[in-house]
C-alpha atoms as a PDB file:
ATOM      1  CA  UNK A   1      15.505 125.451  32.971  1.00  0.00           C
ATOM      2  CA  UNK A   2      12.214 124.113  34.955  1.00  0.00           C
ATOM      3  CA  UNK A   3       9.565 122.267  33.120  1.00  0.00           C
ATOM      4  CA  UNK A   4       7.393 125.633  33.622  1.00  0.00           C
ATOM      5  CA  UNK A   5       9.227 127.800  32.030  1.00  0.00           C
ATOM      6  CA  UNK A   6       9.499 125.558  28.594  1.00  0.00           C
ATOM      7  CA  UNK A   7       8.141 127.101  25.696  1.00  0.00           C
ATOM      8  CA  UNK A   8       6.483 125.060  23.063  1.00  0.00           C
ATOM      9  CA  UNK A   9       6.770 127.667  20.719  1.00  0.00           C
ATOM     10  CA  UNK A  10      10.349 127.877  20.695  1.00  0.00           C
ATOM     11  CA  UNK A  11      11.654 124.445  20.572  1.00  0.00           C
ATOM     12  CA  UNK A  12      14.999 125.548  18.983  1.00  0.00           C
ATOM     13  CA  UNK A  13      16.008 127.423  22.523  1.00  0.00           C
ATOM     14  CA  UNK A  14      14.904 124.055  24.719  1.00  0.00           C
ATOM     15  CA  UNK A  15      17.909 122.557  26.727  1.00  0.00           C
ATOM     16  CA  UNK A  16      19.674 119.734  24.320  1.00  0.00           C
ATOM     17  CA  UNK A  17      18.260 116.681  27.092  1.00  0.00           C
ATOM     18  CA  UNK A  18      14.773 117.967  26.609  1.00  0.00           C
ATOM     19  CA  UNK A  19      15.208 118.489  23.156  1.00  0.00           C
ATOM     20  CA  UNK A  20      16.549 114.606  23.077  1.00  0.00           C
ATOM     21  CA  UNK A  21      13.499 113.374  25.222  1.00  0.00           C
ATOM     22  CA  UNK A  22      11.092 115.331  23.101  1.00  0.00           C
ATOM     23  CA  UNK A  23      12.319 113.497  20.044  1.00  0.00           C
ATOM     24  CA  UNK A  24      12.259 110.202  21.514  1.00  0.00           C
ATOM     25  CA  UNK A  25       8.929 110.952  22.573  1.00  0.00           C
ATOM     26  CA  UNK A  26       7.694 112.100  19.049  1.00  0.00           C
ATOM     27  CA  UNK A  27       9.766 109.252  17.083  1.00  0.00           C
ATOM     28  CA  UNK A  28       7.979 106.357  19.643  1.00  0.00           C
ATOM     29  CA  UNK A  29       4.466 108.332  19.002  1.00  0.00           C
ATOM     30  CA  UNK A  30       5.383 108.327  14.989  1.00  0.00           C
ATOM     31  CA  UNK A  31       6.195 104.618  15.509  1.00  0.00           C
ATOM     32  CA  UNK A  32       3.094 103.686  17.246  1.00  0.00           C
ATOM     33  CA  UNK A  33       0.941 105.136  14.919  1.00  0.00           C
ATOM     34  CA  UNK A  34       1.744 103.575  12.514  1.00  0.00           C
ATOM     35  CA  UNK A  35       2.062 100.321  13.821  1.00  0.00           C
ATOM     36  CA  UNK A  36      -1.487 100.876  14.793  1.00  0.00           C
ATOM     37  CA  UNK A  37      -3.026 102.429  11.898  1.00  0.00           C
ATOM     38  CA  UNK A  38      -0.767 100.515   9.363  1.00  0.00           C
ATOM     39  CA  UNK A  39       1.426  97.834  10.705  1.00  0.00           C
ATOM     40  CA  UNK A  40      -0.897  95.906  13.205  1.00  0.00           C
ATOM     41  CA  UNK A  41      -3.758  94.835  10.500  1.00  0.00           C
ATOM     42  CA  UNK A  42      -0.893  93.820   7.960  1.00  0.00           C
ATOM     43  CA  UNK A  43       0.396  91.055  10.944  1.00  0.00           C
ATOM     44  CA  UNK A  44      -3.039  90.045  11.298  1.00  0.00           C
ATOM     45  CA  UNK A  45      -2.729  89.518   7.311  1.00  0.00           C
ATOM     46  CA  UNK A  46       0.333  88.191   7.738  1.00  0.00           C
ATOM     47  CA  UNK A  47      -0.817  85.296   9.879  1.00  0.00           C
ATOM     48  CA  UNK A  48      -3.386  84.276   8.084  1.00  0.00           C
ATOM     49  CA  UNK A  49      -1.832  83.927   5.025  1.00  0.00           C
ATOM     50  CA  UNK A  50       0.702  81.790   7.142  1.00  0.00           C
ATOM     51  CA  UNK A  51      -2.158  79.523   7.795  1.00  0.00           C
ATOM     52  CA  UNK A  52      -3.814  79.382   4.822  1.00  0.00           C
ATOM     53  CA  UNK A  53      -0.061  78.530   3.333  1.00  0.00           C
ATOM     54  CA  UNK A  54       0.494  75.691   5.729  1.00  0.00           C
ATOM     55  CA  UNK A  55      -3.497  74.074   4.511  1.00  0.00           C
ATOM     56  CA  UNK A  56      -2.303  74.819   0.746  1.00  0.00           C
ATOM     57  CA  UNK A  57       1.232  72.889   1.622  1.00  0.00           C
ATOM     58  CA  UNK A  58      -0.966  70.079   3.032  1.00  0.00           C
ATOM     59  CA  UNK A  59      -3.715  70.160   0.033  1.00  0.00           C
ATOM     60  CA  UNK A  60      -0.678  70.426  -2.131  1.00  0.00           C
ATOM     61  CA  UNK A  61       1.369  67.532  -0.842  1.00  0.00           C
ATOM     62  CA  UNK A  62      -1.995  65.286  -0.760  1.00  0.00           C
ATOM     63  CA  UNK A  63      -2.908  65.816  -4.209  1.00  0.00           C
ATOM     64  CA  UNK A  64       0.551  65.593  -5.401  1.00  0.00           C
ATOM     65  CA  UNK A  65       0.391  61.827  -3.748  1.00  0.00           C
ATOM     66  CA  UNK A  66      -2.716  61.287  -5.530  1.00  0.00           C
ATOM     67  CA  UNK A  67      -1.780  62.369  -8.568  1.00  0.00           C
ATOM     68  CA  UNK A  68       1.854  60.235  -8.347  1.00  0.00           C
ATOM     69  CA  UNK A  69      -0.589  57.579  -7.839  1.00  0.00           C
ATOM     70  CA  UNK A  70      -3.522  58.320 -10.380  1.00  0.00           C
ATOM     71  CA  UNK A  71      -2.136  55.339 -13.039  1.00  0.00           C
ATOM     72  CA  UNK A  72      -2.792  52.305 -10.452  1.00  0.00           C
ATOM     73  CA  UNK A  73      -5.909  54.110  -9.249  1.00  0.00           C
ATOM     74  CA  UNK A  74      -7.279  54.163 -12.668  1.00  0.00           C
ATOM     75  CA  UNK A  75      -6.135  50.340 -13.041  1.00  0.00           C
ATOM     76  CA  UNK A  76      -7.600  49.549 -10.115  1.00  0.00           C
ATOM     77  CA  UNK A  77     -11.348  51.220 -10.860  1.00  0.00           C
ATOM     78  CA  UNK A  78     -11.131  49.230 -14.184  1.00  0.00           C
ATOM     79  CA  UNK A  79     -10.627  46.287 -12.561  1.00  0.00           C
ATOM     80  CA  UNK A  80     -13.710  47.015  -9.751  1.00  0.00           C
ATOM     81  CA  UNK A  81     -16.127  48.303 -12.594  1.00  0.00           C
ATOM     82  CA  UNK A  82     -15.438  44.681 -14.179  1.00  0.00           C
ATOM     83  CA  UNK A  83     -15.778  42.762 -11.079  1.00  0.00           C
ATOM     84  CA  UNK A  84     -19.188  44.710 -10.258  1.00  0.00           C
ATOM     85  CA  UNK A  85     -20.288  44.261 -13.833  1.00  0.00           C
ATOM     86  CA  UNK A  86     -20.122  40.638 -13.023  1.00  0.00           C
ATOM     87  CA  UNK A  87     -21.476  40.935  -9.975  1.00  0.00           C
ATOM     88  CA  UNK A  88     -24.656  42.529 -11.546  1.00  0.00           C
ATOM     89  CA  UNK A  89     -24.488  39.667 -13.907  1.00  0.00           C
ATOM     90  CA  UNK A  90     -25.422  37.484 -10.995  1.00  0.00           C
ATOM     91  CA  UNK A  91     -28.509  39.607 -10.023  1.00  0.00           C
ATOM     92  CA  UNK A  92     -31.716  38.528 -12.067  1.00  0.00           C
ATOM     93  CA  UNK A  93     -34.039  40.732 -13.728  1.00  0.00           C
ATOM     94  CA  UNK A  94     -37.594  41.322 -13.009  1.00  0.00           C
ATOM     95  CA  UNK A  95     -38.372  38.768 -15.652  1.00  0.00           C
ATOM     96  CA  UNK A  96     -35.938  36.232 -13.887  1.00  0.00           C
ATOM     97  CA  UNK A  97     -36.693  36.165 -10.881  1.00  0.00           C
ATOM     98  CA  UNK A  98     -39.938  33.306 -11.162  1.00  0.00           C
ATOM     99  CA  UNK A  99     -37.421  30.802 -12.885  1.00  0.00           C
ATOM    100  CA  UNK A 100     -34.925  31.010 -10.289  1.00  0.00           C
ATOM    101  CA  UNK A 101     -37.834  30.374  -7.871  1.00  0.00           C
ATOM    102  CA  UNK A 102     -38.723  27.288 -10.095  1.00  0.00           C
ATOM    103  CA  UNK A 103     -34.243  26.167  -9.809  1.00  0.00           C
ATOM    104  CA  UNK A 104     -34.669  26.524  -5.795  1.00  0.00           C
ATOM    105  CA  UNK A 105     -37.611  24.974  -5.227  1.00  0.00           C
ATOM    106  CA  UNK A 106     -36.478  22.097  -7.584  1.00  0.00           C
ATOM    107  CA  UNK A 107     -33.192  22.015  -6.348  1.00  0.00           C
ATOM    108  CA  UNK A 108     -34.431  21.028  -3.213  1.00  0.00           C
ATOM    109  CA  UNK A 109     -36.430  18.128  -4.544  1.00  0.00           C
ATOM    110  CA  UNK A 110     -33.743  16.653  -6.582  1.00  0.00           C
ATOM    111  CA  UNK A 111     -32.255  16.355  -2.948  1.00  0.00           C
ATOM    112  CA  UNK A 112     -35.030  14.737  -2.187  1.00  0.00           C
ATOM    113  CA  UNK A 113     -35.769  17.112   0.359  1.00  0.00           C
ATOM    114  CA  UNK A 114     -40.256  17.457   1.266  1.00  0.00           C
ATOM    115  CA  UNK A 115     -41.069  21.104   1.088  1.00  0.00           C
ATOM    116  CA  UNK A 116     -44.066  22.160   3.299  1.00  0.00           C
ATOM    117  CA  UNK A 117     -43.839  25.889   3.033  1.00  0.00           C
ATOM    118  CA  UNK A 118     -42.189  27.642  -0.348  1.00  0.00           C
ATOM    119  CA  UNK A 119     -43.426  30.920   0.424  1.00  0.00           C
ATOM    120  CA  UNK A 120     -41.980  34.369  -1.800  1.00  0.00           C
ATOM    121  CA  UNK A 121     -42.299  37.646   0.446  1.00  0.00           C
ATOM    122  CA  UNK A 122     -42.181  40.920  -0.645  1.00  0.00           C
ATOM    123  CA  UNK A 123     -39.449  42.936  -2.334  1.00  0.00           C
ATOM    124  CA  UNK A 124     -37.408  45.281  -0.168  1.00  0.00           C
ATOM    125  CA  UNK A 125     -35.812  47.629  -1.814  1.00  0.00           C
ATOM    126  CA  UNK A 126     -32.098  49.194  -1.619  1.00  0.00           C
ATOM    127  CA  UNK A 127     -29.593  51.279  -3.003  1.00  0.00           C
ATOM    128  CA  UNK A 128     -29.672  49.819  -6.851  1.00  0.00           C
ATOM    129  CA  UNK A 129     -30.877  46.507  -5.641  1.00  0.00           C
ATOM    130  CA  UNK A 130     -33.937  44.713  -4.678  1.00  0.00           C
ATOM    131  CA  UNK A 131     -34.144  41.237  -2.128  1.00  0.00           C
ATOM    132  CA  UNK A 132     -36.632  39.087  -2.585  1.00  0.00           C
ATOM    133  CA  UNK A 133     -37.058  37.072   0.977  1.00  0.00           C
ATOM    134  CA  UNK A 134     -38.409  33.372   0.401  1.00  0.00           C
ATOM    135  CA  UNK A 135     -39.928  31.572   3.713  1.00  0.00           C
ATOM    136  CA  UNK A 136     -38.995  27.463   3.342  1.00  0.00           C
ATOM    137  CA  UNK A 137     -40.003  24.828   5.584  1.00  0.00           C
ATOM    138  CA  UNK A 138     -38.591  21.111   4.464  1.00  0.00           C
ATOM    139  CA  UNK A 139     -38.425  17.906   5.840  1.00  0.00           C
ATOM    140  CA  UNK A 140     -35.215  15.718   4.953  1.00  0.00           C
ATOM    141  CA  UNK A 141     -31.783  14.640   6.796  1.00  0.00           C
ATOM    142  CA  UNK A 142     -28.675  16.915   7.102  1.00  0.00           C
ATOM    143  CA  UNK A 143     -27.085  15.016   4.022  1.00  0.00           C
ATOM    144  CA  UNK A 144     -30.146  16.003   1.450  1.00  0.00           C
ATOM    145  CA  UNK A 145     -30.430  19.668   3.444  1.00  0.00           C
ATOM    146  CA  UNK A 146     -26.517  19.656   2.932  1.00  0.00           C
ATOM    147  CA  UNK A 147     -26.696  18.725  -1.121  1.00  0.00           C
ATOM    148  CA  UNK A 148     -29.630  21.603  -1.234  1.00  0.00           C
ATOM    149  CA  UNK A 149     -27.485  24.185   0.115  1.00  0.00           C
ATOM    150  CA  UNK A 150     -24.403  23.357  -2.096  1.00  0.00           C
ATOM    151  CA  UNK A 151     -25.962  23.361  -4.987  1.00  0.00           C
ATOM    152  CA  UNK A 152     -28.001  26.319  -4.204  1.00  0.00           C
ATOM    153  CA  UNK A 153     -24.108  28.010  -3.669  1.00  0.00           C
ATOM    154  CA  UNK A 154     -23.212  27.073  -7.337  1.00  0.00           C
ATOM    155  CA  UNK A 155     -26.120  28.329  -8.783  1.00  0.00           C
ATOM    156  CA  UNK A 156     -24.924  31.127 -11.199  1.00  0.00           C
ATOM    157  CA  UNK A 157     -27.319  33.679  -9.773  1.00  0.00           C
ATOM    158  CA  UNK A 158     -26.929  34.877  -6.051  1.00  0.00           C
ATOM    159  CA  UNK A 159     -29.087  33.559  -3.750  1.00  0.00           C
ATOM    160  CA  UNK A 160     -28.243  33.339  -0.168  1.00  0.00           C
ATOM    161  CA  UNK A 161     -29.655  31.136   3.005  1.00  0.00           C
ATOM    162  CA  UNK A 162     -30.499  32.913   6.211  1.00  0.00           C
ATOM    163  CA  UNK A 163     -32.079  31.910  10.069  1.00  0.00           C
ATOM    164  CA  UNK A 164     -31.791  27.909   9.887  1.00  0.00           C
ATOM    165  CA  UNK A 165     -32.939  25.800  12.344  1.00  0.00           C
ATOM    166  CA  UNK A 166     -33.036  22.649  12.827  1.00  0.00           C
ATOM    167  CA  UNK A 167     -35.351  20.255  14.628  1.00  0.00           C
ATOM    168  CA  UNK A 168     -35.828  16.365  14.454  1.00  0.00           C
ATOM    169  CA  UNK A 169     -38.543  14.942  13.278  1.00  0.00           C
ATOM    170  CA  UNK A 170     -40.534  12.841  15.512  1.00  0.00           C
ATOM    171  CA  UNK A 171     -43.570  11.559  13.528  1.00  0.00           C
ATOM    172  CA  UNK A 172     -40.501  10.235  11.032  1.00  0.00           C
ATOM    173  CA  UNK A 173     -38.359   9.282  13.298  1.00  0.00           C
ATOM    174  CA  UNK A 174     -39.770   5.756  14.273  1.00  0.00           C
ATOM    175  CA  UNK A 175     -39.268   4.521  10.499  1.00  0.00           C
ATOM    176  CA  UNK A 176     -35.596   5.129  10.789  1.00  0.00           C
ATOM    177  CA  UNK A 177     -34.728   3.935  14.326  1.00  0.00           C
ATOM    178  CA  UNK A 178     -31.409   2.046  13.977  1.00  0.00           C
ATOM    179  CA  UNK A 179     -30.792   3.444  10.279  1.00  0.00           C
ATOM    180  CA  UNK A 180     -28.216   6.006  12.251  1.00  0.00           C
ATOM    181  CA  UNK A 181     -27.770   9.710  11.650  1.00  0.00           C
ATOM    182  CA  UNK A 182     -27.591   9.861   8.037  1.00  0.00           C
ATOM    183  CA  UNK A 183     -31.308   8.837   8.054  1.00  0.00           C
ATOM    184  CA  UNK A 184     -32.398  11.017  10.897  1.00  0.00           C
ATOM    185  CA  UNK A 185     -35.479  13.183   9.835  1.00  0.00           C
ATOM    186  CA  UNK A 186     -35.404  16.836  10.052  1.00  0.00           C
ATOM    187  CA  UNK A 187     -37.672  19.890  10.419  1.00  0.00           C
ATOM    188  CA  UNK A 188     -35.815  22.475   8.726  1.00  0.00           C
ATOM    189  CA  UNK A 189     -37.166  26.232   8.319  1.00  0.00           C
ATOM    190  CA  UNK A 190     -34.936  28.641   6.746  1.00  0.00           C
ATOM    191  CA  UNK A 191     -34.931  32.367   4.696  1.00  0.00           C
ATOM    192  CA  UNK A 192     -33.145  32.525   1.196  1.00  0.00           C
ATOM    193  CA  UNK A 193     -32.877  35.670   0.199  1.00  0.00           C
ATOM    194  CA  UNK A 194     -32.499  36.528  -3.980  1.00  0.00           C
ATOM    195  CA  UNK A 195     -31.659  39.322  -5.396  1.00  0.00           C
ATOM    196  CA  UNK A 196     -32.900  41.618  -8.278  1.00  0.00           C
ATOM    197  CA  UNK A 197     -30.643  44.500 -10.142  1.00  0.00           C
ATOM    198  CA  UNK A 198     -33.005  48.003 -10.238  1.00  0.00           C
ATOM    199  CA  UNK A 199     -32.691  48.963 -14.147  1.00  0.00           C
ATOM    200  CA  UNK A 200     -32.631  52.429 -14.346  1.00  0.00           C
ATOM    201  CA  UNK A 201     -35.802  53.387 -16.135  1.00  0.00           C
END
């Protein structure tokens, strides 16, 4: 039988290889259809549920660690939230801050150290603390300058020393010629820094 003379009205007399073909033919069409109406957006499903499993297996196994962990964590944030509690300890309040001006400045006399310049800046402000910068100029030797800033370490309230220098003395130094270093007279300038804890109002 030639193609032309097929009638698509009467499949049942068609030749059994074109009947074959014509199935194969409908079965792939059937097949493709519904991979593309149905099956195609259920593999795009498919892989993104794939990918959103693999993030939840990684979320999973991270919090899993965390939570195997959570005892010593909590230990550990105790033992912070007491150390900082200390910390703030050391920080002086608003109405602090002029008597720990009064234990630097005297420190440094009791080391018998000449202040020129005792000069408080202003406040600058950060996170939950404030500093409080503090211009100094002295005259002494290294030893006194050394006793100033060890005892200024052991104070119980922070207070830190910034930008020394360090220049000699000439209009001093003829009354110590021959008394060595120790005696050696110094021009020191330097910036301590205090700090103040911000109360919440």
């Amino acid at each position: 039988m030639d193609l032309n003379d097929i009638d698509f009205e009467d499949i049942g007399r068609w030749p059994a290889l074109y009947m074959i073909v014509a199935c194969i033919l409908a079965f792939v069409l059937v097949v493709g259809g519904m991979y593309w109406f149905f099956t195609k957006d259920h593999l795009k499903q498919f892989d993104t549920i794939q990918a959103q499993e693999a993030k939840l297996k990684t979320e999973f196994k991270s919090k899993q660690q965390q939570a195997k962990n959570l005892e010593p964590y909590k230990l550990q944030m105790a033992e912070m939230e007491k150390r900082f509690g200390t910390m703030l300890k050391q920080l002086p309040k608003q109405t602090e801050v002029a008597d720990l001006l009064v234990e630097v400045s005297q420190t440094g006399l009791s080391n018998g150290l000449e202040f020129s310049l005792f000069k408080p800046g202003g406040e600058v402000r950060r996170e939950f603390y404030a500093e409080l910068p503090i211009s100094i100029k002295v005259t002494g030797n290294y030893h006194q300058f050394g006793g100033f800033v060890s005892e200024i370490a052991a104070l119980p309230r922070i207070v830190t020393i910034h930008d020394v220098a360090m220049s000699p003395n000439k209009a001093k130094a003829s009354k110590n010629v021959g008394s060595g270093m120790e005696t050696q007279q110094l021009n020191i300038t330097l910036l301590a820094k205090t700090y103040r804890y911000l109360e919440d109002k």
